[in-house]
Protein backbone atom coordinates (compact mmCIF):
# COMPACT_ATOMS: atom_id res chain seq x y z
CA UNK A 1 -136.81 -158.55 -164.50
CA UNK A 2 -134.58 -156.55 -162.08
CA UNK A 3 -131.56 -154.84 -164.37
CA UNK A 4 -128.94 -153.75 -161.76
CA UNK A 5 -125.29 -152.47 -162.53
CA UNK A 6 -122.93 -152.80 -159.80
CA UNK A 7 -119.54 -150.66 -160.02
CA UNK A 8 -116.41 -150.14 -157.50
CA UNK A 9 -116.38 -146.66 -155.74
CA UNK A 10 -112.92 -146.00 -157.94
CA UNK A 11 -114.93 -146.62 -161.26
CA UNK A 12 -114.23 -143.67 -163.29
CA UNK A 13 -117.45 -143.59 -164.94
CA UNK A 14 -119.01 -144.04 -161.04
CA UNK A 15 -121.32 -140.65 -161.79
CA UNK A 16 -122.42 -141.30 -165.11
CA UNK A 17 -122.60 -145.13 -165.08
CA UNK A 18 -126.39 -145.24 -164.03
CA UNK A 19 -127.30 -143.14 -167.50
CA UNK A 20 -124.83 -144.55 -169.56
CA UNK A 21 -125.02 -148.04 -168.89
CA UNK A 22 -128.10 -148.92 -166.34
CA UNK A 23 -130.38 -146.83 -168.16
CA UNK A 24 -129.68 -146.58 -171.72
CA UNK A 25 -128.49 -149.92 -172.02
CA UNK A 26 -129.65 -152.59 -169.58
CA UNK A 27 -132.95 -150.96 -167.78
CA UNK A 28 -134.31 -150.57 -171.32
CA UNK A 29 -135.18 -154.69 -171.77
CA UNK A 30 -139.12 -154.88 -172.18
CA UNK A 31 -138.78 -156.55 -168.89
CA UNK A 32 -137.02 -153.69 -166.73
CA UNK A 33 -139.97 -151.23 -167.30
CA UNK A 34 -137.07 -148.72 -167.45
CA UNK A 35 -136.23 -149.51 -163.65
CA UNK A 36 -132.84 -150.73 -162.06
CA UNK A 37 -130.91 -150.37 -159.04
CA UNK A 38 -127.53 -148.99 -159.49
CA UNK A 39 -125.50 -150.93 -157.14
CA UNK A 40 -121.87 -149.03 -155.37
CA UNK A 41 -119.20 -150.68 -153.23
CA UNK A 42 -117.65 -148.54 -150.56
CA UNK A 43 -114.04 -149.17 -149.04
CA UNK A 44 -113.60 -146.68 -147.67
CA UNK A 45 -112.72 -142.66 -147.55
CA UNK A 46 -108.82 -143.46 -148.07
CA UNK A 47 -109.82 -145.23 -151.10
CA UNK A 48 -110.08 -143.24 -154.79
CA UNK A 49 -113.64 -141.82 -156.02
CA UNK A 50 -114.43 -141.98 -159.46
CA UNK A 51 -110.15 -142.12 -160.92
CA UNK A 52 -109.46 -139.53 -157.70
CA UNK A 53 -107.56 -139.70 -154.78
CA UNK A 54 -108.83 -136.19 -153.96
CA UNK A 55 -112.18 -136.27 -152.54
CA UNK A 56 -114.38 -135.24 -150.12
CA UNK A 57 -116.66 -138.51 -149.39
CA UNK A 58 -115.78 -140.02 -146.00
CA UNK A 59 -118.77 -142.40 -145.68
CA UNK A 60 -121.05 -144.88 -148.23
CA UNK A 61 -123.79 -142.48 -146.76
CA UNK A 62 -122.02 -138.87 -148.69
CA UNK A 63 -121.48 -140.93 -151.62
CA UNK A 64 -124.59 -142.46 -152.18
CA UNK A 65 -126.49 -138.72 -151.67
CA UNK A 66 -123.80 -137.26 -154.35
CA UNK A 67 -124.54 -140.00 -156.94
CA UNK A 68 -128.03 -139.34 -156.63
CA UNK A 69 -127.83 -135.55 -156.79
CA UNK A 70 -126.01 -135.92 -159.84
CA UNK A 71 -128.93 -138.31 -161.41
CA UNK A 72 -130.33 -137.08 -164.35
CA UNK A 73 -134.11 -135.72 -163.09
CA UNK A 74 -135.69 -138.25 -165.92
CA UNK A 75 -134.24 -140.88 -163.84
CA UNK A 76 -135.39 -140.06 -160.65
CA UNK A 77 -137.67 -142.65 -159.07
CA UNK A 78 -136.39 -145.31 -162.02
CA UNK A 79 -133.16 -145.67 -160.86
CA UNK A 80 -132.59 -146.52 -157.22
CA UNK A 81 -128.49 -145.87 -155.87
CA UNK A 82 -127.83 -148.31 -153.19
CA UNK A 83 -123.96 -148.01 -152.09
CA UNK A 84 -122.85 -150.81 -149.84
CA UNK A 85 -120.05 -150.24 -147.10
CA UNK A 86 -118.01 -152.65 -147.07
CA UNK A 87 -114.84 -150.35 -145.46
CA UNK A 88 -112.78 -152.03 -142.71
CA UNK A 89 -114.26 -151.49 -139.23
CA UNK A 90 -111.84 -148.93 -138.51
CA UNK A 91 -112.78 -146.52 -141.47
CA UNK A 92 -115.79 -145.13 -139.32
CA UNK A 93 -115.62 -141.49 -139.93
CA UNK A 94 -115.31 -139.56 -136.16
């Protein structure tokens, strides 16, 4: 079994979803083996972050590396982030 949570890049919980929910809830099924994939969509920099128009992410790419910085370490190498751009053609940062 392959438990995967997928969330919006303006889900409020976007940091702490992969704890909260992936791991403590759904990667936990005898099945999982305490693994999941933690699954982002990206629209875009001029989109919010997490409830905030103020941020500093301007590709999937910066995203993705912050969400996984801010894994907890017991979760490291359970938990793969995998954030999908699917941004407008024109959102490529210069």
């Amino acid at each position: 079994m392959l438990a995967i949570e997928g969330k919006g890049q303006w889900h409020r919980d976007l940091f702490g979803a992969a704890a909260t929910q992936l791991a403590d809830r759904y990667a936990m099924h005898p099945d999982a083996d305490e693994q999941g994939i933690y699954f982002v969509l990206w629209y875009g920099s001029e989109e919010v972050v997490a409830g905030s128009s103020r941020h500093e992410y301007r590709s999937a790419a910066d995203l993705q590396a912050a969400i996984e910085a801010q894994l907890p370490d017991d979760l490291r190498g359970r938990i793969d982030v995998y954030v999908l751009d699917v941004s407008p053609a024109n959102d490529i940062p210069a």
